[in-house]
N, C-alpha and C. Protein backbone atom coordinates (compact mmCIF):
# COMPACT_ATOMS: atom_id res chain seq x y z
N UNK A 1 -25.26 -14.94 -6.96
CA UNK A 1 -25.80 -14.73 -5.64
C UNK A 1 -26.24 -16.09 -5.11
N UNK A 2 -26.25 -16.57 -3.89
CA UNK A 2 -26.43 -17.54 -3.16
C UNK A 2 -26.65 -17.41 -2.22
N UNK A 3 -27.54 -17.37 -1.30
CA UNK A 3 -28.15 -17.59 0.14
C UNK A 3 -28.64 -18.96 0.32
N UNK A 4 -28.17 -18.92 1.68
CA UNK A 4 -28.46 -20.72 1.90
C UNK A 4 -29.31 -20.13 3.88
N UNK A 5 -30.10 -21.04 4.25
CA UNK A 5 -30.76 -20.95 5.09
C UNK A 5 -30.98 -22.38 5.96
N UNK A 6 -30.68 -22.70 7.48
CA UNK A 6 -30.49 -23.84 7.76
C UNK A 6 -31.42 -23.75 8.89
N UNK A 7 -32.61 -24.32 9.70
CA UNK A 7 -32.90 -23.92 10.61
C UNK A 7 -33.50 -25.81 11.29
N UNK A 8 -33.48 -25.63 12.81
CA UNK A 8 -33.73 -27.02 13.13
C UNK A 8 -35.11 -26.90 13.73
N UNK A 9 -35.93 -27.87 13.39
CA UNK A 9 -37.17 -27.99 14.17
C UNK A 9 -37.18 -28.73 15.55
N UNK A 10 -36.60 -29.89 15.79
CA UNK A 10 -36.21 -29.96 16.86
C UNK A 10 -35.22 -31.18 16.95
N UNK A 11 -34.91 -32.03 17.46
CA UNK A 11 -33.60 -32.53 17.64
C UNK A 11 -33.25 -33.77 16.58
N UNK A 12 -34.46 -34.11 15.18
CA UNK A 12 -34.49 -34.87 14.78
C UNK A 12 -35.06 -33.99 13.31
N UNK A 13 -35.55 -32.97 13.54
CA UNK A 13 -35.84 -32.55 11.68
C UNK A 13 -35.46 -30.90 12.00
N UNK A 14 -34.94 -31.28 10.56
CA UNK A 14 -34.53 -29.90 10.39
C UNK A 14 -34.68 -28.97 8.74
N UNK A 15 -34.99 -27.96 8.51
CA UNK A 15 -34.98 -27.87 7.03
C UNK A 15 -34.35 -26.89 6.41
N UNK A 16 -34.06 -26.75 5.55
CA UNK A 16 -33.21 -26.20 4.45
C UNK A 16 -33.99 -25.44 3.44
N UNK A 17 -33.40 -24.05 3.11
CA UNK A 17 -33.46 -22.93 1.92
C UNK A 17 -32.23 -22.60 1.47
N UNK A 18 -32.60 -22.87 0.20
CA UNK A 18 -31.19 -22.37 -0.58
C UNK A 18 -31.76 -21.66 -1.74
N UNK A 19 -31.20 -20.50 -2.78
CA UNK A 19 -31.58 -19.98 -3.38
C UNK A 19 -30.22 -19.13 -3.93
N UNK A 20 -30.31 -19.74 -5.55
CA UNK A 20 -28.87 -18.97 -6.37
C UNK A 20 -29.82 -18.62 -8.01
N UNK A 21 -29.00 -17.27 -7.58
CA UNK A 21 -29.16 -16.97 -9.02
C UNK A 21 -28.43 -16.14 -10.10
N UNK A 22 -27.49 -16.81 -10.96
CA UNK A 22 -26.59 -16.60 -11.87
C UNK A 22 -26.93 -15.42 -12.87
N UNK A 23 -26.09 -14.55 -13.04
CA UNK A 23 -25.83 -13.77 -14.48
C UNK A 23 -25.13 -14.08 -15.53
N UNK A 24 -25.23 -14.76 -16.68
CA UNK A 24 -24.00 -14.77 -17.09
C UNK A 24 -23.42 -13.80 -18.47
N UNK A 25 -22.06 -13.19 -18.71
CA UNK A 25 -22.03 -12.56 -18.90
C UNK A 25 -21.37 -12.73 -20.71
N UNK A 26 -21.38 -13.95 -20.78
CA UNK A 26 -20.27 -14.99 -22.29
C UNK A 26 -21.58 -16.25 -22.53
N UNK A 27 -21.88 -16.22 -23.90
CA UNK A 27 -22.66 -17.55 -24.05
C UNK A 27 -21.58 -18.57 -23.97
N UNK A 28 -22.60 -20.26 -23.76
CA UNK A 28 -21.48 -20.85 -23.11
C UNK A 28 -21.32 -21.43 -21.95
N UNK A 29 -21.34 -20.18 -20.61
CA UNK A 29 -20.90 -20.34 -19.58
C UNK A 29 -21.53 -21.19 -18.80
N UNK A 30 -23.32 -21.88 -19.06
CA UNK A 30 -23.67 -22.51 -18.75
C UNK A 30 -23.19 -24.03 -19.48
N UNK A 31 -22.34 -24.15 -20.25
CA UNK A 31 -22.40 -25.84 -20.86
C UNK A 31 -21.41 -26.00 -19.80
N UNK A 32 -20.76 -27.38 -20.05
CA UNK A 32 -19.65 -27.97 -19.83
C UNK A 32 -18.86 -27.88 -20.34
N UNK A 33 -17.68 -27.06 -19.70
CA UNK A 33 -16.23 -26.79 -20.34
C UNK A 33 -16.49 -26.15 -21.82
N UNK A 34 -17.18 -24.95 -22.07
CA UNK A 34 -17.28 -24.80 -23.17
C UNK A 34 -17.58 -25.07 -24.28
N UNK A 35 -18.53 -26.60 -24.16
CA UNK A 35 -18.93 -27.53 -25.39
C UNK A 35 -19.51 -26.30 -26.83
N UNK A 36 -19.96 -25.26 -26.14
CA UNK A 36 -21.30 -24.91 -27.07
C UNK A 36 -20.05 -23.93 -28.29
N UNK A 37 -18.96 -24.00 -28.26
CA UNK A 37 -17.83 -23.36 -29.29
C UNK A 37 -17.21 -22.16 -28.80
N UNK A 38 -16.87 -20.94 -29.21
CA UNK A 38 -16.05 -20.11 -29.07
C UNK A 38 -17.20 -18.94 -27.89
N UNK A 39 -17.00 -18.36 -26.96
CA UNK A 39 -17.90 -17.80 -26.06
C UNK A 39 -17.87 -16.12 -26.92
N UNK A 40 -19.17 -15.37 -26.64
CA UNK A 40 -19.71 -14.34 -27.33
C UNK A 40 -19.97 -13.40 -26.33
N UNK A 41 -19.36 -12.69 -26.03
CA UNK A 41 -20.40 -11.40 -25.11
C UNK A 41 -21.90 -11.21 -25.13
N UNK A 42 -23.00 -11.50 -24.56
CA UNK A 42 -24.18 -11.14 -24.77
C UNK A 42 -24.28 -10.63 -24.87
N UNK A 43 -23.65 -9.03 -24.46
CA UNK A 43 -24.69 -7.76 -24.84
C UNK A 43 -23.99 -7.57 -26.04
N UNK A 44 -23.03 -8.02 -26.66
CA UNK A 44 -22.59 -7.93 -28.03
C UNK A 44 -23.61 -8.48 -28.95
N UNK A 45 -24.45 -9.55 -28.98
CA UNK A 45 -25.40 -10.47 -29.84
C UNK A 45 -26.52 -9.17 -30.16
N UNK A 46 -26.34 -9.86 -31.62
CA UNK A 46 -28.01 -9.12 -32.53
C UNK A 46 -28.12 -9.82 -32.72
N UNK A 47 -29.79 -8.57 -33.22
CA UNK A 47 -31.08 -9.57 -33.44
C UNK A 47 -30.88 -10.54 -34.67
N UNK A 48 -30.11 -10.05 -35.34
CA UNK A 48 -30.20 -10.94 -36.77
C UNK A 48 -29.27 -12.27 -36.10
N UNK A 49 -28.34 -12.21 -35.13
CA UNK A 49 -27.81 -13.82 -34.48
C UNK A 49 -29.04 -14.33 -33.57
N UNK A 50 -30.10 -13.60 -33.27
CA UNK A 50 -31.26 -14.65 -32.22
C UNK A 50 -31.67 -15.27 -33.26
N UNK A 51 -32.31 -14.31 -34.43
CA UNK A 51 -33.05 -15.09 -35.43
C UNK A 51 -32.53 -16.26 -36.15
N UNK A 52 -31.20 -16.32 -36.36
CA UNK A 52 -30.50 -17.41 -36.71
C UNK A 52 -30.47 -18.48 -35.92
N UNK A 53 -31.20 -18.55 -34.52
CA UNK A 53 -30.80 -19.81 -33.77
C UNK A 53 -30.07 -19.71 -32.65
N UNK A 54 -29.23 -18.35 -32.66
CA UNK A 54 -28.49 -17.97 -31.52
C UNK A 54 -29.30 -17.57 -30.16
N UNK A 55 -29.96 -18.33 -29.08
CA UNK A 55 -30.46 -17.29 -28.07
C UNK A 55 -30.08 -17.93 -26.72
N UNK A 56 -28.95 -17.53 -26.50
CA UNK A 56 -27.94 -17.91 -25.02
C UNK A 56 -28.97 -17.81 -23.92
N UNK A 57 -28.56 -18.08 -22.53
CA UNK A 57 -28.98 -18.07 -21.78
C UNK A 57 -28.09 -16.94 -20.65
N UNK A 58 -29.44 -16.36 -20.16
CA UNK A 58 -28.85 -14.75 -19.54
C UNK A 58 -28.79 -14.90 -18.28
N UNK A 59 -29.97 -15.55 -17.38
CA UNK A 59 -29.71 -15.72 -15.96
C UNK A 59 -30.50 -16.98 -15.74
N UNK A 60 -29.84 -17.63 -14.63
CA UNK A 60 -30.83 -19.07 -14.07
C UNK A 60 -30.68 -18.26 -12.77
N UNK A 61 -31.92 -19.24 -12.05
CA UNK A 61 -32.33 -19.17 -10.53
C UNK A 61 -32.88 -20.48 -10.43
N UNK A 62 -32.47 -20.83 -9.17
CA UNK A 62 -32.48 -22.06 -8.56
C UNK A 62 -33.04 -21.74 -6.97
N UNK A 63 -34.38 -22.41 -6.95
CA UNK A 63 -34.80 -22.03 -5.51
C UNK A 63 -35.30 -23.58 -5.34
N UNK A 64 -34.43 -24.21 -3.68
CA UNK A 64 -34.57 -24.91 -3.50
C UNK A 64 -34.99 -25.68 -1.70
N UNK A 65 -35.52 -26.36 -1.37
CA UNK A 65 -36.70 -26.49 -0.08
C UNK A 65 -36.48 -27.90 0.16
N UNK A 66 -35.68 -28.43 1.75
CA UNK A 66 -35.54 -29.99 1.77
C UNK A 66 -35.69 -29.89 3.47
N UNK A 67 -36.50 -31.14 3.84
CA UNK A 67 -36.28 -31.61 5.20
C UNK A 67 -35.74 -32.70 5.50
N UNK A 68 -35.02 -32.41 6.73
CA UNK A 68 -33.99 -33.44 6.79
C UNK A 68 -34.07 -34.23 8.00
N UNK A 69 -34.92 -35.66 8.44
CA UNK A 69 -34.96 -36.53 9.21
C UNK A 69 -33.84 -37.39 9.58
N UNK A 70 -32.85 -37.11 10.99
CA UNK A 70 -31.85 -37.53 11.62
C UNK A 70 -32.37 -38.87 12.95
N UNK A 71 -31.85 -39.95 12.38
CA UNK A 71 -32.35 -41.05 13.33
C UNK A 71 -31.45 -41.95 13.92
């Protein structure tokens, strides 16, 4: 999901909302190109793979707030 929000204050500032937030559904999907080895279904993982060290990442959110001075 991603919503982005653009609005101008007046002819010189203007500011910005953006806001994403990922599910993911394969550990993994957050590295680069797959660094982290062979990808796993999460809802496939047990508890006995968290306790071992295994604990993927399930969702990020990114909420983000910028003003923008045009001169």
């Amino acid at each position: 999901i991603e919503v982005y929000y653009a609005k101008p204050i007046n002819k010189a500032l203007s500011w910005d909302l953006r806001y994403t937030n990922i599910k993911y559904d394969y550990t993994g999907s957050n590295s680069f190109f797959g660094d982290d080895g062979a990808p796993v279904e999460i809802s496939t993982i047990t508890s006995q793979q968290i306790a071992q060290g295994m604990n993927p990442v399930k969702e990020s959110t990114d909420l983000r707030a910028s003003i923008s001075y045009r001169f």
